[in-house]
C-alpha atoms as a PDB file:
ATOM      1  CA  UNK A   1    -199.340  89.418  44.944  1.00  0.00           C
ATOM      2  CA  UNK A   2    -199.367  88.709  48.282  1.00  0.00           C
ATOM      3  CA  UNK A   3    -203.169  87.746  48.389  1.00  0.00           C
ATOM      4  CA  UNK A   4    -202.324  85.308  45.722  1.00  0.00           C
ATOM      5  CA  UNK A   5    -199.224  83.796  47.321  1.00  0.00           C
ATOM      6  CA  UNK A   6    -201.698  83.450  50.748  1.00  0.00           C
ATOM      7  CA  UNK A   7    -204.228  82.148  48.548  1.00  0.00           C
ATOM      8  CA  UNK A   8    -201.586  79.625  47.375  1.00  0.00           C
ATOM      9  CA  UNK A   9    -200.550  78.630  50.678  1.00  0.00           C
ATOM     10  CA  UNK A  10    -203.526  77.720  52.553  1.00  0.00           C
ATOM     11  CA  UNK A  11    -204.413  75.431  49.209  1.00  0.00           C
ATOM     12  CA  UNK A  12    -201.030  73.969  49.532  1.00  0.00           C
ATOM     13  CA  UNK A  13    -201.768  73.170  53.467  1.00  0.00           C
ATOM     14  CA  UNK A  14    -205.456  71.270  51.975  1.00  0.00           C
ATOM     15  CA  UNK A  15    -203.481  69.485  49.566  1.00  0.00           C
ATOM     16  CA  UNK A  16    -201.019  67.775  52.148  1.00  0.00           C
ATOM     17  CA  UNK A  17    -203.813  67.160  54.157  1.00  0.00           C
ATOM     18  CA  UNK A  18    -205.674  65.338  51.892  1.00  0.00           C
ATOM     19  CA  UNK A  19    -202.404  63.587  50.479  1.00  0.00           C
ATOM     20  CA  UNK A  20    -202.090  62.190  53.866  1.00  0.00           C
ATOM     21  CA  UNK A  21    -205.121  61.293  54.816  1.00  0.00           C
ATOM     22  CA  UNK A  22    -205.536  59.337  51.531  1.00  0.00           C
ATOM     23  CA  UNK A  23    -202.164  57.491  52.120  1.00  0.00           C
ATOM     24  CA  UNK A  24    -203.167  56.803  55.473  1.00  0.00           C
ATOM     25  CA  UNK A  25    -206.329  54.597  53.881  1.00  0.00           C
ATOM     26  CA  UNK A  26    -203.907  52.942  51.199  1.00  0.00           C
ATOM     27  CA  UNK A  27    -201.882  51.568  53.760  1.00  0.00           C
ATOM     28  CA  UNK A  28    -204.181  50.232  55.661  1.00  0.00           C
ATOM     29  CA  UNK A  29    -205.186  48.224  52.522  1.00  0.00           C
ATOM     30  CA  UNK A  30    -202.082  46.897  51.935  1.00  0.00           C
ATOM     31  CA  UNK A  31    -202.080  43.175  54.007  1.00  0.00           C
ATOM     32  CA  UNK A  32    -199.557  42.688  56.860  1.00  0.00           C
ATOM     33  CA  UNK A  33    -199.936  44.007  60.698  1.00  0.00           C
ATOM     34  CA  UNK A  34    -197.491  46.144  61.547  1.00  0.00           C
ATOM     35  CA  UNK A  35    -197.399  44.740  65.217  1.00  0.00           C
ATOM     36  CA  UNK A  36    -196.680  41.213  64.216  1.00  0.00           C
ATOM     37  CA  UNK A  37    -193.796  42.763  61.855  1.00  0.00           C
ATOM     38  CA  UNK A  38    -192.209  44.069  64.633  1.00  0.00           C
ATOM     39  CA  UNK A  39    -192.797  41.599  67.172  1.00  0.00           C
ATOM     40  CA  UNK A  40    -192.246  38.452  64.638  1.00  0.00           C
ATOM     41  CA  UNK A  41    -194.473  35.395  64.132  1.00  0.00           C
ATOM     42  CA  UNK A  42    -193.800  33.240  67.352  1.00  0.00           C
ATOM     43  CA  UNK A  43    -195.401  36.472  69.586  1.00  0.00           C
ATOM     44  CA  UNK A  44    -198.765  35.603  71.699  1.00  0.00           C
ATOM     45  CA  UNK A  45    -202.367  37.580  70.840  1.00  0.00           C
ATOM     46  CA  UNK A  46    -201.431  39.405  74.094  1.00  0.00           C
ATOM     47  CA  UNK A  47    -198.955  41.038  72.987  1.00  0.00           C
ATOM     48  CA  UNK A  48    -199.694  41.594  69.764  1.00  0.00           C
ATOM     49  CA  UNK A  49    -202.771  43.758  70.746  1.00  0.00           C
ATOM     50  CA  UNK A  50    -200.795  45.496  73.534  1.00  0.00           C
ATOM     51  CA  UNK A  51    -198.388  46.573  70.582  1.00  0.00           C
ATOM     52  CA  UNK A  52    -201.667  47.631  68.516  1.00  0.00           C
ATOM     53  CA  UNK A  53    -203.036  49.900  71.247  1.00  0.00           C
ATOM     54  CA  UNK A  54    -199.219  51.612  71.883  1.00  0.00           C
ATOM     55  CA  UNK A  55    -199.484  52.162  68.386  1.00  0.00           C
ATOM     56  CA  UNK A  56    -203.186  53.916  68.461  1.00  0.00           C
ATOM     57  CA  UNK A  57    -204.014  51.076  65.205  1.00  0.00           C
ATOM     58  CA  UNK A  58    -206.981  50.178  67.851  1.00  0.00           C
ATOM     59  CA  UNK A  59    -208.403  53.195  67.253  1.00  0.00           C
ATOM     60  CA  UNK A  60    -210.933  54.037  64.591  1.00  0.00           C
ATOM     61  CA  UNK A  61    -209.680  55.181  60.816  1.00  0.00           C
ATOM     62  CA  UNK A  62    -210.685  58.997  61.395  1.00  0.00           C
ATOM     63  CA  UNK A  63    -209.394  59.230  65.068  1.00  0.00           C
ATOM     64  CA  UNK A  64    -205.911  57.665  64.138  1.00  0.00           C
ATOM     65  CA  UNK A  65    -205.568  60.649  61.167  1.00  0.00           C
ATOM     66  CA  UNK A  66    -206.881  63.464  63.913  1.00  0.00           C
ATOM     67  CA  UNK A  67    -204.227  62.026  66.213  1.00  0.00           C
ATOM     68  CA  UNK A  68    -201.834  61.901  63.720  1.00  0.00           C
ATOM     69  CA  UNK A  69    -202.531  65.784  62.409  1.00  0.00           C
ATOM     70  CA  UNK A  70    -203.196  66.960  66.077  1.00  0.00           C
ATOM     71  CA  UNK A  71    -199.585  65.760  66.388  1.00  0.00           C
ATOM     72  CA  UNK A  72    -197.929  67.360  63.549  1.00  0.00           C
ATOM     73  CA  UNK A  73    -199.556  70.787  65.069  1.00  0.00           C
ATOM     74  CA  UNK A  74    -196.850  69.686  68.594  1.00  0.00           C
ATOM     75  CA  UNK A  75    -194.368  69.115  65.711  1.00  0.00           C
ATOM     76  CA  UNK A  76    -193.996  65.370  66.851  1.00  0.00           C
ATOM     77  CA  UNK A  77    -194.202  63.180  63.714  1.00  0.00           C
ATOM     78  CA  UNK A  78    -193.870  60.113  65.868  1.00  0.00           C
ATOM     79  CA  UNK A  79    -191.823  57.769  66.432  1.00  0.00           C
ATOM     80  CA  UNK A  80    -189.973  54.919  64.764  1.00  0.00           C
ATOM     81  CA  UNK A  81    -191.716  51.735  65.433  1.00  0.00           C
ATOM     82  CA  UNK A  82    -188.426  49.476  65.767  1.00  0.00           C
ATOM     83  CA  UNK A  83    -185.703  52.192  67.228  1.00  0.00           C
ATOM     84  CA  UNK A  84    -187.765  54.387  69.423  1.00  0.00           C
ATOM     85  CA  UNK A  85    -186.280  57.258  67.526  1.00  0.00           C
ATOM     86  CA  UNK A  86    -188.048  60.287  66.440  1.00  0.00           C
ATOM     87  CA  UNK A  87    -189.507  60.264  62.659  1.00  0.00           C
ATOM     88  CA  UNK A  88    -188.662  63.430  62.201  1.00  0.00           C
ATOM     89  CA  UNK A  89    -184.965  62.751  63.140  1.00  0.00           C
ATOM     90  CA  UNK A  90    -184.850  60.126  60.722  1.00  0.00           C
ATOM     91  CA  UNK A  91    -186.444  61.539  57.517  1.00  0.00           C
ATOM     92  CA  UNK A  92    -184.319  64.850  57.790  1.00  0.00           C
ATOM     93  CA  UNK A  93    -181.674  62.710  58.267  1.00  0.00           C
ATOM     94  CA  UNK A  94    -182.173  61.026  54.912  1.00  0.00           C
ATOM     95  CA  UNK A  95    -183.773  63.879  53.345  1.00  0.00           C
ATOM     96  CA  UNK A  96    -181.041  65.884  52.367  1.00  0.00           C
ATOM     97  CA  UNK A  97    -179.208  63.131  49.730  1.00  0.00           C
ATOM     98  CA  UNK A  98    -182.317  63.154  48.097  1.00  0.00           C
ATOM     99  CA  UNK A  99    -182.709  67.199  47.992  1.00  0.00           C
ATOM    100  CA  UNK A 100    -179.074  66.978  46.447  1.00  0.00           C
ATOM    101  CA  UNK A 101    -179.756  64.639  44.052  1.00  0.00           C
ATOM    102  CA  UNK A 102    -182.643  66.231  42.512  1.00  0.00           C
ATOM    103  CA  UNK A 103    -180.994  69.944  42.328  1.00  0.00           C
ATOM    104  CA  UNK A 104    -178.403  68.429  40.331  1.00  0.00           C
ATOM    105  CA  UNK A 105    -180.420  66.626  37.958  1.00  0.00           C
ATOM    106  CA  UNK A 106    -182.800  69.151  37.607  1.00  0.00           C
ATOM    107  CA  UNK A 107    -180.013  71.912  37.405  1.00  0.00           C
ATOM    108  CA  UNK A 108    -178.060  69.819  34.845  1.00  0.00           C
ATOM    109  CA  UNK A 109    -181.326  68.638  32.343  1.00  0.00           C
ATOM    110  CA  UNK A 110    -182.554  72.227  32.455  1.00  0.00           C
ATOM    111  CA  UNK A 111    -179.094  74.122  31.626  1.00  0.00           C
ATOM    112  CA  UNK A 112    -179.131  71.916  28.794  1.00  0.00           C
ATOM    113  CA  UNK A 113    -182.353  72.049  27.575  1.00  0.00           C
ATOM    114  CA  UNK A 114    -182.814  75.531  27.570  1.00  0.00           C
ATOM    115  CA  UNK A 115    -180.016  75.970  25.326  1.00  0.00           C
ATOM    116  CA  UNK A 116    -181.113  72.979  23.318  1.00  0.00           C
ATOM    117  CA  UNK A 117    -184.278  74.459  22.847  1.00  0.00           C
ATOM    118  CA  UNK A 118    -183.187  77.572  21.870  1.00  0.00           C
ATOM    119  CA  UNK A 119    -180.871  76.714  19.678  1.00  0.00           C
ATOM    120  CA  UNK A 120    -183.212  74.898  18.087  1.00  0.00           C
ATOM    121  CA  UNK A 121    -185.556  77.012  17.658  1.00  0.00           C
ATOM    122  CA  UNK A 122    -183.326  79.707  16.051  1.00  0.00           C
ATOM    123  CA  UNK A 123    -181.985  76.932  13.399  1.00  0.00           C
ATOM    124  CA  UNK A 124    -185.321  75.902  13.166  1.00  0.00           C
ATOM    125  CA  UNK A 125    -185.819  72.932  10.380  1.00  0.00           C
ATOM    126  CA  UNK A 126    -182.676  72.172   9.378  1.00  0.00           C
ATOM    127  CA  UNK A 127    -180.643  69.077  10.283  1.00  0.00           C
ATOM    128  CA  UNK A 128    -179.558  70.170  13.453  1.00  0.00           C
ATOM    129  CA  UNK A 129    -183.079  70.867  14.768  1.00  0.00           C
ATOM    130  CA  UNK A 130    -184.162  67.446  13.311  1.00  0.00           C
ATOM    131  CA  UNK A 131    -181.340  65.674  15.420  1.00  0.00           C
ATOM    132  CA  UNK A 132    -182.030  67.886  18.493  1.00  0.00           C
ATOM    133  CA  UNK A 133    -185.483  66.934  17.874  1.00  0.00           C
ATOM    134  CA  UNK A 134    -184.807  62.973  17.908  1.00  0.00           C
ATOM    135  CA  UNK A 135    -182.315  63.451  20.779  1.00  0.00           C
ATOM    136  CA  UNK A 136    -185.370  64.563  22.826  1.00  0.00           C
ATOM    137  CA  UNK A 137    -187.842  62.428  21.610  1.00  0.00           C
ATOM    138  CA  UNK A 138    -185.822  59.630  22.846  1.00  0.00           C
ATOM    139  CA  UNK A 139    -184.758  61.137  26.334  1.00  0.00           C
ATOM    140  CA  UNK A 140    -187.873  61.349  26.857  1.00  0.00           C
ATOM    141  CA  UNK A 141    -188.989  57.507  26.274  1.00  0.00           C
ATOM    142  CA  UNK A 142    -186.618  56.302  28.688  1.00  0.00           C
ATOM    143  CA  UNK A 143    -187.763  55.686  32.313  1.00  0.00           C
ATOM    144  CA  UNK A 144    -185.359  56.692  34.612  1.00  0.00           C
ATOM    145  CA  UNK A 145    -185.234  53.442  36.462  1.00  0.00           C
ATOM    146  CA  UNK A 146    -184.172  51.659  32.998  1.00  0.00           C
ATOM    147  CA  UNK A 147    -181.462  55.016  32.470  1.00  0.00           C
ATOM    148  CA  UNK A 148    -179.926  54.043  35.909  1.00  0.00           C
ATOM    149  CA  UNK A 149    -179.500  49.926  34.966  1.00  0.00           C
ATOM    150  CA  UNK A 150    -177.988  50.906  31.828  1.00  0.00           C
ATOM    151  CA  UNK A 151    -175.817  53.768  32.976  1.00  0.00           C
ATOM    152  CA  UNK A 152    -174.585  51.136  35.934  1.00  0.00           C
ATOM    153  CA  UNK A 153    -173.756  48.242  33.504  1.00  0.00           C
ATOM    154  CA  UNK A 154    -171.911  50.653  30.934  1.00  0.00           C
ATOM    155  CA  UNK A 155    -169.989  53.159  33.079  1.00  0.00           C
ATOM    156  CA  UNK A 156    -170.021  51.125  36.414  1.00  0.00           C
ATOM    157  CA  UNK A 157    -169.429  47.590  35.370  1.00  0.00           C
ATOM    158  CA  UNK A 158    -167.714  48.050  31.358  1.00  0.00           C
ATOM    159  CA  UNK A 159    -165.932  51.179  31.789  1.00  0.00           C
ATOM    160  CA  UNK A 160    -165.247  51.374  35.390  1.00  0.00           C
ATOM    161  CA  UNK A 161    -165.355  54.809  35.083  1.00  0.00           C
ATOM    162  CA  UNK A 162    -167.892  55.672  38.010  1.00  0.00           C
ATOM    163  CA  UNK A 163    -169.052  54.138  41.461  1.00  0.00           C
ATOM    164  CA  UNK A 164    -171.858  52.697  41.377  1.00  0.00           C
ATOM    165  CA  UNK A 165    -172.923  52.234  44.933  1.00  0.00           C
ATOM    166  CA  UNK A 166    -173.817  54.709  47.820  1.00  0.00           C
ATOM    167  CA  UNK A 167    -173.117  58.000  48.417  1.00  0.00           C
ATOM    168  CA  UNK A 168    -169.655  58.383  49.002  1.00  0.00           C
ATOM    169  CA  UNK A 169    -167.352  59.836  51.897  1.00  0.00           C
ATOM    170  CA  UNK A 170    -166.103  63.757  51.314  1.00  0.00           C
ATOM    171  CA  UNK A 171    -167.422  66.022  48.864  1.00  0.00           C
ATOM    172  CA  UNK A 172    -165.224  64.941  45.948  1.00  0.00           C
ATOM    173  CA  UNK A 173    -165.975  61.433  46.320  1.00  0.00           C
ATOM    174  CA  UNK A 174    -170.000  62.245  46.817  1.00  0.00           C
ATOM    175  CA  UNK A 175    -169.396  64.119  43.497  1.00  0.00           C
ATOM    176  CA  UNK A 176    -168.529  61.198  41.978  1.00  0.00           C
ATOM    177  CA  UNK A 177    -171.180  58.935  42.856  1.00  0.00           C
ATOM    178  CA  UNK A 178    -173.850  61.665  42.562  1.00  0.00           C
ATOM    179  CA  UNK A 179    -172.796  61.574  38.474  1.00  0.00           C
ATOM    180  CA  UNK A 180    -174.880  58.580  37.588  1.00  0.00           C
ATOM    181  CA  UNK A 181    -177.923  58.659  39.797  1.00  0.00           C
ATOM    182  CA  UNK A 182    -178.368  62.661  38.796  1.00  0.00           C
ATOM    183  CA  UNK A 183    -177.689  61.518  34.806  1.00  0.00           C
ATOM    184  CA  UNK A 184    -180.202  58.681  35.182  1.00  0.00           C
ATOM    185  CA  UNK A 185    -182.541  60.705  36.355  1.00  0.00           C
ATOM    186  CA  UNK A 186    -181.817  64.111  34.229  1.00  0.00           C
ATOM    187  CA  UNK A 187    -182.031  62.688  31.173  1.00  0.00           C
ATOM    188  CA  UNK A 188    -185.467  62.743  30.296  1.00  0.00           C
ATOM    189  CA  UNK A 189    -185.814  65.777  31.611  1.00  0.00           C
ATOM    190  CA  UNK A 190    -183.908  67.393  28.594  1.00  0.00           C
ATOM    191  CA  UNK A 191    -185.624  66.229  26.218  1.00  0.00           C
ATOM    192  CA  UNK A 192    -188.962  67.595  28.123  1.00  0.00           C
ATOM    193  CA  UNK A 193    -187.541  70.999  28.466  1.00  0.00           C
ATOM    194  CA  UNK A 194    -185.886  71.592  24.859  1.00  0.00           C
ATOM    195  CA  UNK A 195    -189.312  70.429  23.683  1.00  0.00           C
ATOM    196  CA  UNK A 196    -191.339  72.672  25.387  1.00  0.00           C
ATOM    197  CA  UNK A 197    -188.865  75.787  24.962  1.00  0.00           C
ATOM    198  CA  UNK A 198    -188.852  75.506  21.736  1.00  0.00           C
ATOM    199  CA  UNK A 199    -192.158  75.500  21.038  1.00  0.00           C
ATOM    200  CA  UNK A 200    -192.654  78.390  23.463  1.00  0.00           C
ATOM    201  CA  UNK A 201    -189.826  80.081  21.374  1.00  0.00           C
ATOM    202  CA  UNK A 202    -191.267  79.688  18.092  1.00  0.00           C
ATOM    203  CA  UNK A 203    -194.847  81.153  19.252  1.00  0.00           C
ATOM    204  CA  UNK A 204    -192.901  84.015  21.086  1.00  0.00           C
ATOM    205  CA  UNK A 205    -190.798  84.831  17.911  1.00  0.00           C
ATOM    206  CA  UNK A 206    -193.833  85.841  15.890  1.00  0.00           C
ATOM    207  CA  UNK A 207    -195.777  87.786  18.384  1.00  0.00           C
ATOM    208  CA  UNK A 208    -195.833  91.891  17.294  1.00  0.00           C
ATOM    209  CA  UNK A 209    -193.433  92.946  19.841  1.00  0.00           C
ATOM    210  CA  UNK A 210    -190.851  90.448  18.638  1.00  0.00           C
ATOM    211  CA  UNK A 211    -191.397  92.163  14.915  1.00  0.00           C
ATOM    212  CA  UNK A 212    -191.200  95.339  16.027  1.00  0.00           C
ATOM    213  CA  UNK A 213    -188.092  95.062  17.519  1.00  0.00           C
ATOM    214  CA  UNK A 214    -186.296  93.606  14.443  1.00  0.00           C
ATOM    215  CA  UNK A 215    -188.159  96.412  12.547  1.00  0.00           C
ATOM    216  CA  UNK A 216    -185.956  99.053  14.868  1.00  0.00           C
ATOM    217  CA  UNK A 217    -182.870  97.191  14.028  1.00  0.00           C
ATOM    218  CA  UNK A 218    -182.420  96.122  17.429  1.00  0.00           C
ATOM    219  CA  UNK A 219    -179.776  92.996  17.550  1.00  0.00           C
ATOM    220  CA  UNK A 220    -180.998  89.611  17.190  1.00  0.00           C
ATOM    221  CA  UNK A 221    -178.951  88.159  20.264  1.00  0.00           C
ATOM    222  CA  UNK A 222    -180.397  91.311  22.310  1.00  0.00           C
ATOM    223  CA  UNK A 223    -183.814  90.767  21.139  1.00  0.00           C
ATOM    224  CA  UNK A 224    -183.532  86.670  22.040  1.00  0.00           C
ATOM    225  CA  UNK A 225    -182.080  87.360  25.575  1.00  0.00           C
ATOM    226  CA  UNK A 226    -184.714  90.323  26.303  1.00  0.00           C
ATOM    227  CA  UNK A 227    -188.169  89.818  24.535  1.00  0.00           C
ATOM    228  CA  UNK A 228    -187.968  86.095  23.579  1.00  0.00           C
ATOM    229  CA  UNK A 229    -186.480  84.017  26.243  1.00  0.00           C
ATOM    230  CA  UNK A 230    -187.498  85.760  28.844  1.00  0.00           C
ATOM    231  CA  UNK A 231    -191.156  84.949  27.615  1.00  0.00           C
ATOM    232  CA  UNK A 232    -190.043  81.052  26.063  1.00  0.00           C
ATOM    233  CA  UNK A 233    -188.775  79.491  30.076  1.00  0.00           C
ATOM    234  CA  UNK A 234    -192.065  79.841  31.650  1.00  0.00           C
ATOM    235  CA  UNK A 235    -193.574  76.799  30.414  1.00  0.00           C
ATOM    236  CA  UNK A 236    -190.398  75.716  31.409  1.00  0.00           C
ATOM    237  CA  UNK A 237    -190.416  76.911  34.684  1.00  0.00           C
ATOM    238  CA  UNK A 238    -194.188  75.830  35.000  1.00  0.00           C
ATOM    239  CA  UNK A 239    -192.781  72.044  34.229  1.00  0.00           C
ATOM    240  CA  UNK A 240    -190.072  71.944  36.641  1.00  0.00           C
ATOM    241  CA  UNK A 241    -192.677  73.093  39.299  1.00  0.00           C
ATOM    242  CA  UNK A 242    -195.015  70.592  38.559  1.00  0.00           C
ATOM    243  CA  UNK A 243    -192.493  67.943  37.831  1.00  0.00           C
ATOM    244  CA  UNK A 244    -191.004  67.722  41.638  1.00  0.00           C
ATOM    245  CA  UNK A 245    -193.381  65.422  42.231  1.00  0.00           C
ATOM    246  CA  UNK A 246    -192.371  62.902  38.621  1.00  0.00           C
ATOM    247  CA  UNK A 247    -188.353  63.956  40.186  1.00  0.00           C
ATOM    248  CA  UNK A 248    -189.082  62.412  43.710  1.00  0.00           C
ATOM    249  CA  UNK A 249    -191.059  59.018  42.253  1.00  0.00           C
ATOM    250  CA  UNK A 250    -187.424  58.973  40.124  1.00  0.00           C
ATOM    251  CA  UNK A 251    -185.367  58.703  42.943  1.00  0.00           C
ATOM    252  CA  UNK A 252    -186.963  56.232  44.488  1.00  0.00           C
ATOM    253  CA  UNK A 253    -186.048  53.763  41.624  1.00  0.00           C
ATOM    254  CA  UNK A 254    -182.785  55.398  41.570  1.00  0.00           C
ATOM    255  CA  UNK A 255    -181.626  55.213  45.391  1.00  0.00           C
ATOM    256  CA  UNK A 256    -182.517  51.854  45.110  1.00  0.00           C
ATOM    257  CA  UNK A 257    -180.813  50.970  42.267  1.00  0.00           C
ATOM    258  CA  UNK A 258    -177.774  52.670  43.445  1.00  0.00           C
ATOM    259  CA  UNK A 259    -178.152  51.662  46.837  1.00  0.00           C
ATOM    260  CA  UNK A 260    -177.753  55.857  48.211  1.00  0.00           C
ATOM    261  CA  UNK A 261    -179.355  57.207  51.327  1.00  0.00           C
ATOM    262  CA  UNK A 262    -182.042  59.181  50.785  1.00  0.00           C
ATOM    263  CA  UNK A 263    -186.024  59.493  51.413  1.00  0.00           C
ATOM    264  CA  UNK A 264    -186.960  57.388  48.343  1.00  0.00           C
ATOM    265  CA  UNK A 265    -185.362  54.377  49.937  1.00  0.00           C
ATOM    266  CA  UNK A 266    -186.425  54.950  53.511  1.00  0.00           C
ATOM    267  CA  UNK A 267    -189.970  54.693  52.175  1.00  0.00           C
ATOM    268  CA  UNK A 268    -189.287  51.639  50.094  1.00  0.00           C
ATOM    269  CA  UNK A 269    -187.944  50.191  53.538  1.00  0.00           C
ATOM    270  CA  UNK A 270    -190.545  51.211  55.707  1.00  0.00           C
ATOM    271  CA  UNK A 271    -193.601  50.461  53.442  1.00  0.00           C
ATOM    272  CA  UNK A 272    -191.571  46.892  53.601  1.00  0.00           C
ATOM    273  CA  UNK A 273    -192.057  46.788  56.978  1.00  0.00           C
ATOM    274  CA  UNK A 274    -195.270  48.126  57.579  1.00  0.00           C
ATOM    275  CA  UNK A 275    -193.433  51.534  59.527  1.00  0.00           C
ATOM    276  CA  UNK A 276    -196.344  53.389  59.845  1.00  0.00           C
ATOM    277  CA  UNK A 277    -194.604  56.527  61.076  1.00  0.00           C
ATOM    278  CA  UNK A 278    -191.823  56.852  59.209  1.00  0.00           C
ATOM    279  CA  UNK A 279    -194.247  56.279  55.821  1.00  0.00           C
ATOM    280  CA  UNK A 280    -196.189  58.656  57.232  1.00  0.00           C
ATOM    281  CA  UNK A 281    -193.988  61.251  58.225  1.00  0.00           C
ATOM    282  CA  UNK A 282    -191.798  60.805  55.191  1.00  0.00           C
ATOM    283  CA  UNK A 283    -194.771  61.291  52.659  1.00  0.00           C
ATOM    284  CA  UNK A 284    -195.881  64.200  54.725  1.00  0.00           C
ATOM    285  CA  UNK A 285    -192.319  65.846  54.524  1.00  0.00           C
ATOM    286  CA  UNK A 286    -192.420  65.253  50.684  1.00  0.00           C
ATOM    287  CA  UNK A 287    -195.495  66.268  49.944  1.00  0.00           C
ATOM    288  CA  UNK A 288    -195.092  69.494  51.822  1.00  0.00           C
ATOM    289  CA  UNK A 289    -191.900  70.028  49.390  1.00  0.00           C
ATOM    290  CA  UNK A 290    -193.886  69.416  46.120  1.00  0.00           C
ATOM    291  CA  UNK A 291    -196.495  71.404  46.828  1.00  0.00           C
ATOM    292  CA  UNK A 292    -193.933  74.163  48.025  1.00  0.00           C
ATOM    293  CA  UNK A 293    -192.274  73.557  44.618  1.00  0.00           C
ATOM    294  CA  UNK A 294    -195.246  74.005  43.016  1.00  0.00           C
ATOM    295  CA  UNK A 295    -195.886  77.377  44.460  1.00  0.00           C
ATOM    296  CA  UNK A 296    -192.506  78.848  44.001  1.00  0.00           C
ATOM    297  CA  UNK A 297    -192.913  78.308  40.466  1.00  0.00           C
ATOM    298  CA  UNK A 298    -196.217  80.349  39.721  1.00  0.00           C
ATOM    299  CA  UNK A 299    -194.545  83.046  41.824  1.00  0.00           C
ATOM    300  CA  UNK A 300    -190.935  82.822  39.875  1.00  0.00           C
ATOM    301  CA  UNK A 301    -193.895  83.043  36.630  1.00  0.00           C
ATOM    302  CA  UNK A 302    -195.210  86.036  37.988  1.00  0.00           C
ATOM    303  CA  UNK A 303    -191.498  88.108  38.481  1.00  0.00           C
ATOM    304  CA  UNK A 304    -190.341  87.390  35.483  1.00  0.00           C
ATOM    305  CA  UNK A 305    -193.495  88.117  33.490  1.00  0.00           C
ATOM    306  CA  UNK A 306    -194.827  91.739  34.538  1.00  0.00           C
ATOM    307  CA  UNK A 307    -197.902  90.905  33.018  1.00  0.00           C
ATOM    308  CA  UNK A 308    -198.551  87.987  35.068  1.00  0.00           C
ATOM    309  CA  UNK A 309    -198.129  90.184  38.300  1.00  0.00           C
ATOM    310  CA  UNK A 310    -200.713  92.828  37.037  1.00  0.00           C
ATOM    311  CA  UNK A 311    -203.103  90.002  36.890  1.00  0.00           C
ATOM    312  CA  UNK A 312    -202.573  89.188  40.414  1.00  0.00           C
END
């Protein structure tokens, strides 16, 4: 176990690494100088390549990605190219609204799709599975980005039931504008996870063990809790994992949309601007937190399912 969680690890530290360097190239693709961003249109050559060379952009491609991971080793993720401030100041400064907002909607969509699932898959082809069934099917469809529009006009703008706008001041009232963002971006996500649950349900139900059990009589809300859905969440589990990355490319439609703080919109703003850093140092942050996602997963896998640890 803990050669495999090591194992994990130093895969997880290649795959940042490579994330990185690979955004580093895309933005250097995308038109625009960041020093005449900053320093506007009317500024002389002069200047403009003084600002390059403080910035190390008049170095070579490969040195400017050493730099920047010979940097991240200091812990210095640089610094903001129009405050002075530290990146790192900045993103964990916008990184927790984002954090919240994708606990809840992952916390919400999975609560409810596990017992969708389930419940499905114990009623399995009558009417209630068939509209459980459609429900999902058309979560699913829906981009989260269109959810949040719709969710806006109907309880923001109709109903006036909800804010609509930021992220409120005091718990109660962030509460209250965390509703829609974490519905618009939930949604789908309980339609994926009844899906897969039941489906891992159904194939669980007719392995031996399952049978056996029934055969001794045991009770069928023991045997569910025990020997089925114990088995059925992994693929759910396995999704989530993999799906922090689908969750964070959510919010950044959403914290738009809803005009919030969070990480999403800082690097909407700072691609806008051609920030180097803070893209940079944002993207780093997140990636580190996908593939940290990712890992916790496998190992959640491998406690619940004894069998999975003996292959380990």
């Amino acid at each position: 176990m803990i050669f495999y969680a090591t194992q994990r690890f130093v895969l997880s530290v290649v795959i940042v690494m490579v994330a990185v360097s690979i955004l580093t190239l895309m933005l250097h693709v995308v038109p625009g100088d960041p020093a005449v961003m900053i320093l506007g249109p009317r500024a002389t050559p002069e200047l403009i390549e003084q600002t390059r060379v403080a910035m190390g952009l008049d170095q070579p491609l490969p040195v400017q990605i050493v730099t920047f991971f010979g940097n991240i080793l200091r812990g210095d993720l640089g610094q903001d190219v129009f405050t002075g401030r530290a990146v790192s100041q900045i993103v964990f400064e916008q990184l927790p609204y984002t954090l919240i907002l994708i606990t809840v909607s992952i916390l919400w969509a999975a609560v409810l799709g596990i017992a969708l699932g389930c419940y499905s898959a114990l009623r399995r082809n009558t009417w209630l599975d068939t509209l459980t069934g459609v429900i999902s099917v058309g979560t699913i469809s829906i981009p989260a980005f269109v959810m949040a529009l719709y969710s806006v006009l109907v309880f923001a703008v109709w109903l006036r039931w909800l804010p609509a706008i930021g992220a409120g001041e005091g718990f109660w009232d962030g509460v209250t504008h965390l509703i829609l963002p974490s519905f618009a971006i939930g949604v789908s996500w309980v339609g994926y996870v009844a899906r897969i649950v039941r489906a891992s349900m159904l194939e669980v139900m007719g392995q031996p063990h399952v049978r056996m059990a029934r055969a001794y009589g045991l009770p069928d809300g023991w045997i569910t809790r025990s020997h089925i859905l114990k088995i059925a969440v992994q693929p759910a589990v396995t999704l989530i994992g993999t799906g922090v990355a689908h969750l964070f490319s959510a919010a950044v439609f959403v914290e738009v949309i809803f005009a919030r703080p969070g990480i999403g919109a800082l690097i909407v703003q700072a691609v806008n601007e051609r920030n180097y850093p803070i893209v940079l140092g944002a993207v780093l942050v997140t990636t580190g937190i996908i593939v940290l996602a990712t890992l916790i997963s496998d190992l959640v896998i491998a406690w619940i399912d004894p069998r999975q640890r003996e292959e380990l």
